[in-house]
PDB file of N, CA and C in Angstrom:
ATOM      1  N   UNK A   1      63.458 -55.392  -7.261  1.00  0.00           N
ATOM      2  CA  UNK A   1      63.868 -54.615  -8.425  1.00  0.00           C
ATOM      3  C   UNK A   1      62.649 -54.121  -9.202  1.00  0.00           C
ATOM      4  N   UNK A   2      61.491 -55.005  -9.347  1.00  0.00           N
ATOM      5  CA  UNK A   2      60.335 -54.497 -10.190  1.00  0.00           C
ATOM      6  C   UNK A   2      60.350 -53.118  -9.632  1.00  0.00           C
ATOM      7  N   UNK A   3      59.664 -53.865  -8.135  1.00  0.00           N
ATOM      8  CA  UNK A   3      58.429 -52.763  -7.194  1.00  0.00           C
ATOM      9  C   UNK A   3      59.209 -51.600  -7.143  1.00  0.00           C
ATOM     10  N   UNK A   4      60.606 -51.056  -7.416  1.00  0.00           N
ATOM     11  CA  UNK A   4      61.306 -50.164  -7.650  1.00  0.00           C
ATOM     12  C   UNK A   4      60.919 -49.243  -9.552  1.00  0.00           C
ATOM     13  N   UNK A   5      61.219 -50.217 -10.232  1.00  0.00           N
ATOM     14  CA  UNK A   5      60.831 -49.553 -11.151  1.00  0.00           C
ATOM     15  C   UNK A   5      59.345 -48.853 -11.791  1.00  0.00           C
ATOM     16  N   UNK A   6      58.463 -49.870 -10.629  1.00  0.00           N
ATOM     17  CA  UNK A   6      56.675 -49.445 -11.131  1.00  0.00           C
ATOM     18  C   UNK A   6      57.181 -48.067 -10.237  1.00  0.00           C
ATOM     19  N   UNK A   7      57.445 -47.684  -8.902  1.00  0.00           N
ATOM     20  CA  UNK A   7      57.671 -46.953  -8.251  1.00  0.00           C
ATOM     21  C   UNK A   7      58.392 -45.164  -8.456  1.00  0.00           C
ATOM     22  N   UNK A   8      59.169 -45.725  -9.638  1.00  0.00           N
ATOM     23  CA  UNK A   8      59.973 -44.599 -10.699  1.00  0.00           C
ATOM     24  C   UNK A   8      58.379 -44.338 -11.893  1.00  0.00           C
ATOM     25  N   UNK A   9      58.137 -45.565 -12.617  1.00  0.00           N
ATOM     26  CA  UNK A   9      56.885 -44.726 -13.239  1.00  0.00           C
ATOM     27  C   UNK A   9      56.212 -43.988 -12.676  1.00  0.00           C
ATOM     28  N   UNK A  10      55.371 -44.701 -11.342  1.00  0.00           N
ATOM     29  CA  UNK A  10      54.452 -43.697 -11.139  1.00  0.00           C
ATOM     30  C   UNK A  10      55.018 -42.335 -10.747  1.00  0.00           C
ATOM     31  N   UNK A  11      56.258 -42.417 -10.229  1.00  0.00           N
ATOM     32  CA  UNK A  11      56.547 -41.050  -9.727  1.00  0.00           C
ATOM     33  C   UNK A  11      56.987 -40.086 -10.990  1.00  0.00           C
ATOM     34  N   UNK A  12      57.249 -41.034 -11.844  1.00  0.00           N
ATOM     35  CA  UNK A  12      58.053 -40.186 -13.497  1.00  0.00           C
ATOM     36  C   UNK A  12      55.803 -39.631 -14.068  1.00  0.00           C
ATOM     37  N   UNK A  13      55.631 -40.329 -13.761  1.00  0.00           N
ATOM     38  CA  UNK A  13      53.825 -39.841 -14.649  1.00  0.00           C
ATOM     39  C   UNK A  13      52.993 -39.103 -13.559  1.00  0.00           C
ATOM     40  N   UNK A  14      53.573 -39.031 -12.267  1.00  0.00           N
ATOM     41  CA  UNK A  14      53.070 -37.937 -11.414  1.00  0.00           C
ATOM     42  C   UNK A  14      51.610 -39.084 -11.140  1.00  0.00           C
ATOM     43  N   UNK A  15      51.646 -39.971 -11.031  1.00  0.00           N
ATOM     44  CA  UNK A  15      50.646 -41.013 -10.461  1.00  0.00           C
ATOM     45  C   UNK A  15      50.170 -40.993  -9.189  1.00  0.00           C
ATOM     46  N   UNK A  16      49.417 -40.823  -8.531  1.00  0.00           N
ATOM     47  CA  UNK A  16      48.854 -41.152  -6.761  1.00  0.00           C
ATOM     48  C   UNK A  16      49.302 -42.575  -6.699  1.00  0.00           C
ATOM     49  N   UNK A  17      50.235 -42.814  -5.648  1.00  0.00           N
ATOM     50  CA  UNK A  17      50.861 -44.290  -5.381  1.00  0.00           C
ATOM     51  C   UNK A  17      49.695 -45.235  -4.849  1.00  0.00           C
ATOM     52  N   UNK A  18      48.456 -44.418  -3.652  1.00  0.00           N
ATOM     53  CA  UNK A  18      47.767 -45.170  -2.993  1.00  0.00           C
ATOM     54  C   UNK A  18      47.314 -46.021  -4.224  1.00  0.00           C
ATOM     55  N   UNK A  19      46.504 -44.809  -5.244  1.00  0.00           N
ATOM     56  CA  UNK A  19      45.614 -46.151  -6.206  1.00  0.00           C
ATOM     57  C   UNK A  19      46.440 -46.963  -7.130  1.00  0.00           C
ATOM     58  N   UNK A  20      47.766 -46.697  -7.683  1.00  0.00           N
ATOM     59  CA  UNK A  20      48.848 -47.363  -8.024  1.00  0.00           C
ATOM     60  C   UNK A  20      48.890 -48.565  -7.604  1.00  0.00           C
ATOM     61  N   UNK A  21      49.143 -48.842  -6.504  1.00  0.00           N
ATOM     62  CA  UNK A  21      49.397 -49.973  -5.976  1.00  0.00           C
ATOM     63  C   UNK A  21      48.858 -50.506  -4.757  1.00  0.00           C
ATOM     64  N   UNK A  22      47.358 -50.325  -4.310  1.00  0.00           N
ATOM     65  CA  UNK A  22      46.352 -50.222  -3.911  1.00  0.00           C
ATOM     66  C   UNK A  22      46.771 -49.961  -2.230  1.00  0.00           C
ATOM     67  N   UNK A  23      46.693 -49.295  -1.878  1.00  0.00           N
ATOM     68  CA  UNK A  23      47.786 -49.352  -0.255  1.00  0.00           C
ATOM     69  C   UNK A  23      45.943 -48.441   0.270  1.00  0.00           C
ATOM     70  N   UNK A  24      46.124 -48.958   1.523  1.00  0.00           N
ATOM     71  CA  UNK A  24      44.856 -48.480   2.376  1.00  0.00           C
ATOM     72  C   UNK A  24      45.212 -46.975   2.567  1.00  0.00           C
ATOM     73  N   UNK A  25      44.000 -46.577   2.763  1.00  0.00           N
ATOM     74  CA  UNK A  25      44.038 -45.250   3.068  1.00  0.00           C
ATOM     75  C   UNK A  25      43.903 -44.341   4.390  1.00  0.00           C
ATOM     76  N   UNK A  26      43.818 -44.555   5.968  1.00  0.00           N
ATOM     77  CA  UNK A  26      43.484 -43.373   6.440  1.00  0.00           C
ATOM     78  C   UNK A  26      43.255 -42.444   7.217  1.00  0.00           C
ATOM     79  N   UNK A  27      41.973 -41.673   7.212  1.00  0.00           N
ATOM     80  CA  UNK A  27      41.777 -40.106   7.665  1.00  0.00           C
ATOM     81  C   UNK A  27      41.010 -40.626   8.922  1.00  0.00           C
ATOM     82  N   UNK A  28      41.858 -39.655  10.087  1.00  0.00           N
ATOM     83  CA  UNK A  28      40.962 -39.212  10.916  1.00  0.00           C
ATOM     84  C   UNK A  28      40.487 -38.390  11.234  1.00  0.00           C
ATOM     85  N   UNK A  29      39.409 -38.228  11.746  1.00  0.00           N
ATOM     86  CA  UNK A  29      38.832 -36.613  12.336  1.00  0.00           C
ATOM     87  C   UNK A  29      39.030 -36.741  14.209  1.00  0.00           C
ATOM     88  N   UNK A  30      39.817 -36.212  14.633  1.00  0.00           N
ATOM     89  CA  UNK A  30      39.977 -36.103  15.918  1.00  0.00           C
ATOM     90  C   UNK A  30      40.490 -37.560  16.257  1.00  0.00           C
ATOM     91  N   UNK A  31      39.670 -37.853  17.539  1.00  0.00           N
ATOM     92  CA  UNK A  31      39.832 -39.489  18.208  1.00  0.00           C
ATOM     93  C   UNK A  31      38.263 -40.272  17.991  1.00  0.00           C
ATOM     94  N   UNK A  32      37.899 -39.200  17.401  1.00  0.00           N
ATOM     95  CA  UNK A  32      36.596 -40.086  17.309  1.00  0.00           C
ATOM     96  C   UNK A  32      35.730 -40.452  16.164  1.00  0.00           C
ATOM     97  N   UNK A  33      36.276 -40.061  15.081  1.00  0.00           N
ATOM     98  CA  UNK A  33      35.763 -40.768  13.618  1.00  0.00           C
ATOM     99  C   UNK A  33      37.257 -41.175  12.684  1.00  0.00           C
ATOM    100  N   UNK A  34      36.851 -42.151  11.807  1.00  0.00           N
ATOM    101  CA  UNK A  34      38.107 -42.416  11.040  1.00  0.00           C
ATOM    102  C   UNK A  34      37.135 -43.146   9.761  1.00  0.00           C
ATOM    103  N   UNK A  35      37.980 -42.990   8.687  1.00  0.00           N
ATOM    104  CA  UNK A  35      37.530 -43.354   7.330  1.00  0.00           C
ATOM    105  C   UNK A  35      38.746 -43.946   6.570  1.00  0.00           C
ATOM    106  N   UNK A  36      38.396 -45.258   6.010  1.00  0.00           N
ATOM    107  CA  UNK A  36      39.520 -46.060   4.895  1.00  0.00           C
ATOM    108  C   UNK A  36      38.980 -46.477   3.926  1.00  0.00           C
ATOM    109  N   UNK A  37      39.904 -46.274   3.196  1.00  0.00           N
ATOM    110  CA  UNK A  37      39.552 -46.099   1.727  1.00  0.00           C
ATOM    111  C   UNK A  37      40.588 -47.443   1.220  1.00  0.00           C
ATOM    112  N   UNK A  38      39.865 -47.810   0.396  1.00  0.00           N
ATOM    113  CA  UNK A  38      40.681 -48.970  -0.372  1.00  0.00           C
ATOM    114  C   UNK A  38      41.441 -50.609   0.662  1.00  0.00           C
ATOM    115  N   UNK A  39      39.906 -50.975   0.886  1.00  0.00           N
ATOM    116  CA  UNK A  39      40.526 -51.986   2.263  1.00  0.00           C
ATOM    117  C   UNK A  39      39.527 -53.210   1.057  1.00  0.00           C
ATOM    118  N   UNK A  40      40.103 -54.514   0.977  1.00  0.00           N
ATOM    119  CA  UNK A  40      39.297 -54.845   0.308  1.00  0.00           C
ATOM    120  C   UNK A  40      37.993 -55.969   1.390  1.00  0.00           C
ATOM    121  N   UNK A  41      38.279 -56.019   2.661  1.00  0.00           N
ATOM    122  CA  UNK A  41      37.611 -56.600   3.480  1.00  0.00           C
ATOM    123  C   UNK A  41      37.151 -56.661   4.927  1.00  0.00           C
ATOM    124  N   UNK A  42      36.223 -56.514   5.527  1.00  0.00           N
ATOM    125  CA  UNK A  42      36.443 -56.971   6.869  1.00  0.00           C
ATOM    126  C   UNK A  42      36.159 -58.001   7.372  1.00  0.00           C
ATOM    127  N   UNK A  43      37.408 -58.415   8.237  1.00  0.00           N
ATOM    128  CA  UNK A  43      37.588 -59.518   8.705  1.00  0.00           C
ATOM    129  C   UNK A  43      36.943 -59.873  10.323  1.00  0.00           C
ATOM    130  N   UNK A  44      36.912 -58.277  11.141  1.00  0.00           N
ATOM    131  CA  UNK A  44      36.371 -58.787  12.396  1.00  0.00           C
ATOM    132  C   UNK A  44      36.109 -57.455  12.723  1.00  0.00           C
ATOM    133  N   UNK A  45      35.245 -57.451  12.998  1.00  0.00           N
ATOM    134  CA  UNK A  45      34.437 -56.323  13.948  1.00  0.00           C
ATOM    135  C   UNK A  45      33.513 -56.356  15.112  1.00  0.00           C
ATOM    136  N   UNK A  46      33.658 -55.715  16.333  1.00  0.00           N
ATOM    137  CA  UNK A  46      32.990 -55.497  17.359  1.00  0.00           C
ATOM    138  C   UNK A  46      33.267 -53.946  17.999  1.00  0.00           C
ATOM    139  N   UNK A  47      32.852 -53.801  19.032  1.00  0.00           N
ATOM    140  CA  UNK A  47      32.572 -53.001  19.521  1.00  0.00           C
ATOM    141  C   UNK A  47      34.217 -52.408  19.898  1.00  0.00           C
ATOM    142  N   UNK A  48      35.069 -53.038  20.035  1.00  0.00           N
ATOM    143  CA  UNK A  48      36.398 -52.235  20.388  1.00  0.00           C
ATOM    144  C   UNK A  48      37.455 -52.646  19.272  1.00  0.00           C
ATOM    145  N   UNK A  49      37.027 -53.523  18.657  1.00  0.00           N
ATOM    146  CA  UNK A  49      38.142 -53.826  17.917  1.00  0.00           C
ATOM    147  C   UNK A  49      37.391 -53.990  16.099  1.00  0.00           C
ATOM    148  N   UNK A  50      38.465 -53.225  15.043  1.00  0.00           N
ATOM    149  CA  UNK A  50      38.126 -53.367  13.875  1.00  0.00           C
ATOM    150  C   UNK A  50      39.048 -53.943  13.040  1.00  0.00           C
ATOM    151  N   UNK A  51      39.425 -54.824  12.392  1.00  0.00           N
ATOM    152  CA  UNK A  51      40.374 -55.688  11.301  1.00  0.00           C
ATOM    153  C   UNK A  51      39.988 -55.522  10.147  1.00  0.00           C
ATOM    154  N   UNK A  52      40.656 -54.835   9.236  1.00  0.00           N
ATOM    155  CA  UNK A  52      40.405 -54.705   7.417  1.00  0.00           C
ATOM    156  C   UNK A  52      41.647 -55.254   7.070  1.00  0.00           C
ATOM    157  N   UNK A  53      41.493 -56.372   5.844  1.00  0.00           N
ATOM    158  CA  UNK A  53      41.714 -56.674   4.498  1.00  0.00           C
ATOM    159  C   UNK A  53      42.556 -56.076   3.401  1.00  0.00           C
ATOM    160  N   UNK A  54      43.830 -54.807   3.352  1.00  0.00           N
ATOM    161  CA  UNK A  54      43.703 -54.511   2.213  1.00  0.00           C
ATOM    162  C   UNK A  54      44.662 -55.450   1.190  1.00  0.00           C
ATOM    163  N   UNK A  55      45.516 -55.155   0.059  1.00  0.00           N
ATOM    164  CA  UNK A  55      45.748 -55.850  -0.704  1.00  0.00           C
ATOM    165  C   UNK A  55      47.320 -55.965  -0.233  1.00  0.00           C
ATOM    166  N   UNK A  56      47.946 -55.383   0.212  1.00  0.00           N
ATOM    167  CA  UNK A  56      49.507 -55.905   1.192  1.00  0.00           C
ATOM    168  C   UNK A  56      49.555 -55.868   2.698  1.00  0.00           C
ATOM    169  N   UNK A  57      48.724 -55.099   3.247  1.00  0.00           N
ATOM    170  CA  UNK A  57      48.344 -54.936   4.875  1.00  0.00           C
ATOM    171  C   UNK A  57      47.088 -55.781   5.433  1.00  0.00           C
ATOM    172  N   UNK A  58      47.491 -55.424   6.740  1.00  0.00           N
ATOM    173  CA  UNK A  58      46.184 -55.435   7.445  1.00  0.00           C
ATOM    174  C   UNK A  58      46.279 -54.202   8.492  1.00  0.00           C
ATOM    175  N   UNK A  59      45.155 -53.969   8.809  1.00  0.00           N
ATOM    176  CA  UNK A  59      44.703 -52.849   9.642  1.00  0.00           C
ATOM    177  C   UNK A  59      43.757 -53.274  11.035  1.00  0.00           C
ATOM    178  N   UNK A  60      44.263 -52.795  11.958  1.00  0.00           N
ATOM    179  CA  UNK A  60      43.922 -52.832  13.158  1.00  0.00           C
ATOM    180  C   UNK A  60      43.229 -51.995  13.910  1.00  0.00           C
ATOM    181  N   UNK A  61      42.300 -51.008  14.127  1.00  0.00           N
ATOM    182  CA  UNK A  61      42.175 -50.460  14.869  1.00  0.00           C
ATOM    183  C   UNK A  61      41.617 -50.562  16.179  1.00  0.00           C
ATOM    184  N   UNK A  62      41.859 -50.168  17.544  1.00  0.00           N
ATOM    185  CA  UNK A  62      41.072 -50.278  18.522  1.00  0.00           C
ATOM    186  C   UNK A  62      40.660 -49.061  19.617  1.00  0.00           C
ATOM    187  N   UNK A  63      39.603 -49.557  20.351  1.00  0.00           N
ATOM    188  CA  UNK A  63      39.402 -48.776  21.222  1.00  0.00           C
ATOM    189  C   UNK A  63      37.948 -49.103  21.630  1.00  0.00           C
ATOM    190  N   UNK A  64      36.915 -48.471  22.289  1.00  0.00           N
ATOM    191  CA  UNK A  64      35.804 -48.380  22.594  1.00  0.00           C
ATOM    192  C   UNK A  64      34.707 -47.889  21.648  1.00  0.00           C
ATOM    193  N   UNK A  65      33.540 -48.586  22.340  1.00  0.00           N
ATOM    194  CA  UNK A  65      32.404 -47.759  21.606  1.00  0.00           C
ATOM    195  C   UNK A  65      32.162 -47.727  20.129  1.00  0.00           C
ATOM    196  N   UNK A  66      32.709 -48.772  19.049  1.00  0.00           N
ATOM    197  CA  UNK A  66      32.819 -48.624  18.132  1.00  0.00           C
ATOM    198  C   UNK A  66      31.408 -48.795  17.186  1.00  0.00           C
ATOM    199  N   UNK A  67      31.378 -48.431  16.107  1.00  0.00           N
ATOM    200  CA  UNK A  67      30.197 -48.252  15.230  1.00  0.00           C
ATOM    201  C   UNK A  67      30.497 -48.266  14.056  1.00  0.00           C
ATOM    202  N   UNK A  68      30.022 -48.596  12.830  1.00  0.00           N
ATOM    203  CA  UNK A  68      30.311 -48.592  11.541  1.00  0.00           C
ATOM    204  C   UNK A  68      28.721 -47.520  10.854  1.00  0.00           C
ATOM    205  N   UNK A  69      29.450 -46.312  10.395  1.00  0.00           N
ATOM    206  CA  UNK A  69      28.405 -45.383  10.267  1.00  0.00           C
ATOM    207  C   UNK A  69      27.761 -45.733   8.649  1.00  0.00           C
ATOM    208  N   UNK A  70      29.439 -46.053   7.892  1.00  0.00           N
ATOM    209  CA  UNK A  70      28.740 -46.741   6.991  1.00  0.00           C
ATOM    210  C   UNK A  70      30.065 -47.412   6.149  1.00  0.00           C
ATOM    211  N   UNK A  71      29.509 -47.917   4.792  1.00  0.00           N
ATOM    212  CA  UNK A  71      30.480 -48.566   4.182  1.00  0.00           C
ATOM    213  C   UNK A  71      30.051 -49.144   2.822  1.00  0.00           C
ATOM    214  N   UNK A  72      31.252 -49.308   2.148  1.00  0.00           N
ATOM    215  CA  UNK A  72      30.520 -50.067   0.533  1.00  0.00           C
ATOM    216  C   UNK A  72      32.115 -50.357   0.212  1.00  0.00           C
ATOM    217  N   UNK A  73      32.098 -50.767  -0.826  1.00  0.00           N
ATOM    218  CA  UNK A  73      33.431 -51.556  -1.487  1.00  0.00           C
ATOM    219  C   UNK A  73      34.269 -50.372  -1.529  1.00  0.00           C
ATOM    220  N   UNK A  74      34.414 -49.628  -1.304  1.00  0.00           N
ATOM    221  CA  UNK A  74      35.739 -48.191  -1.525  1.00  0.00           C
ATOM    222  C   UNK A  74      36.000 -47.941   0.023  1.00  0.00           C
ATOM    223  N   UNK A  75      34.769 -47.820   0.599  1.00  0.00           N
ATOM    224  CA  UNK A  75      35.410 -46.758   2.006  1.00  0.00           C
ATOM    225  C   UNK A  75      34.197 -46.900   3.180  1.00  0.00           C
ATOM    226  N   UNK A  76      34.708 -47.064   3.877  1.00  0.00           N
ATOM    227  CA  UNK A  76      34.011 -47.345   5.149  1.00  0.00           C
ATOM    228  C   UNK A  76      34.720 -46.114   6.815  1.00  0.00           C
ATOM    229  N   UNK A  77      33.333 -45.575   7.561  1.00  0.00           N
ATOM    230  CA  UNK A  77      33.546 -44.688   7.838  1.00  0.00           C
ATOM    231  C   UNK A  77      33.108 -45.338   9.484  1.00  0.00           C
ATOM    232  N   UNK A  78      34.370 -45.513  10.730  1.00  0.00           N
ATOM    233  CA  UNK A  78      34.198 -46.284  11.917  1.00  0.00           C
ATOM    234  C   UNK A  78      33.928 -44.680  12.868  1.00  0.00           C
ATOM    235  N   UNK A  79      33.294 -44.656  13.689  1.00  0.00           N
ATOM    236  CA  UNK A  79      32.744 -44.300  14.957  1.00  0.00           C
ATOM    237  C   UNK A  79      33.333 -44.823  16.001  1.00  0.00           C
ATOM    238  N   UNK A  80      33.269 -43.941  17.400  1.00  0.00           N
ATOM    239  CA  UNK A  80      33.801 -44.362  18.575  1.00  0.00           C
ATOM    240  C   UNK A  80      34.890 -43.902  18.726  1.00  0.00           C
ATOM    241  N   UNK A  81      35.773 -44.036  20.386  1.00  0.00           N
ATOM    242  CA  UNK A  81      36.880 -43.243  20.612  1.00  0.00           C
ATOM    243  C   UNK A  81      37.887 -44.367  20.660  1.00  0.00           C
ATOM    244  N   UNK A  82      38.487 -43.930  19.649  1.00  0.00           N
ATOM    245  CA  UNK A  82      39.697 -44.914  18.816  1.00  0.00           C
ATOM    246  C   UNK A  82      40.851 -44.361  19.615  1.00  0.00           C
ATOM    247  N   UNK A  83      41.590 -45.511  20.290  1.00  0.00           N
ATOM    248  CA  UNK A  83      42.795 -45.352  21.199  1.00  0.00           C
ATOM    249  C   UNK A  83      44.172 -45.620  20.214  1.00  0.00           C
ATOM    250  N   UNK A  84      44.083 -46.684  19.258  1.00  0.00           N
ATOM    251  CA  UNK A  84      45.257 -47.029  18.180  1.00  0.00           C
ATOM    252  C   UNK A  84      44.780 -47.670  17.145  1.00  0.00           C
ATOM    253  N   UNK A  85      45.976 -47.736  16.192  1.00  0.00           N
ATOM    254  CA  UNK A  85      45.700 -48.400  14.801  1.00  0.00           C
ATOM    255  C   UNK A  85      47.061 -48.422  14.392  1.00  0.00           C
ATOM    256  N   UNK A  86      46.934 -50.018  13.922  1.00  0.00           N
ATOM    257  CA  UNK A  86      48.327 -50.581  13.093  1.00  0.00           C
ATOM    258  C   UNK A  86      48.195 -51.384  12.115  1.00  0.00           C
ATOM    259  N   UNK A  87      49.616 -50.723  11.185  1.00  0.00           N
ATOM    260  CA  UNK A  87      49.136 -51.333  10.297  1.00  0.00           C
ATOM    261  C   UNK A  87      49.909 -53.003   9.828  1.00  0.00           C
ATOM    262  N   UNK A  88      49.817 -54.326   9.538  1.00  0.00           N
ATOM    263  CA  UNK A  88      50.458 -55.142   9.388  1.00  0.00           C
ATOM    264  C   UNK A  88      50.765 -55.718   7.914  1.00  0.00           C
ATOM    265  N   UNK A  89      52.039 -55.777   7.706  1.00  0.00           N
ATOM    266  CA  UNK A  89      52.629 -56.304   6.455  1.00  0.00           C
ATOM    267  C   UNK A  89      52.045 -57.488   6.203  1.00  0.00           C
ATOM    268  N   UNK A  90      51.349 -57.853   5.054  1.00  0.00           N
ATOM    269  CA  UNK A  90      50.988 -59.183   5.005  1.00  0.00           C
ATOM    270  C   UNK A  90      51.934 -60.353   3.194  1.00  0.00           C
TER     271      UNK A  90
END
């Protein structure tokens, strides 16, 4: 019942839900770069496989060749040819 009514504010004040209620963010460019925004951690990284932290999910991505081009507390930007990504209710 809350998460319904924060859900009517933000949409009644024209709010962006992501930063509302902090939900990960993201963008890819093709199959071979991707960027997330608002993850608050990583948990495991190697070369095919990436695991982020955010504040109700977790995030999965995989594939080959992976690289972290860069990153800081907002957004981190992965490299390599990314085959999938899921996201998990936590």
């Amino acid at each position: 019942m809350l998460n319904r009514q924060k859900k009517a504010v933000v949409s009644a004040l024209n709010l962006p839900e992501d930063v509302f209620f902090g939900e990960m963010l993201l963008f890819f460019t093709g199959s071979h770069s991707a960027v997330v925004e608002n993850y608050r951690s990583i948990v495991l990284f190697t070369d095919t496989v990436l695991k982020l932290q955010g504040k109700t999910t977790k995030l999965t991505v995989t594939g080959k060749n992976f690289s972290i081009e860069y990153y800081d507390k907002e957004q981190l930007k992965l490299t390599g040819q990314i085959r999938s990504a899921e996201f998990e209710s936590i």
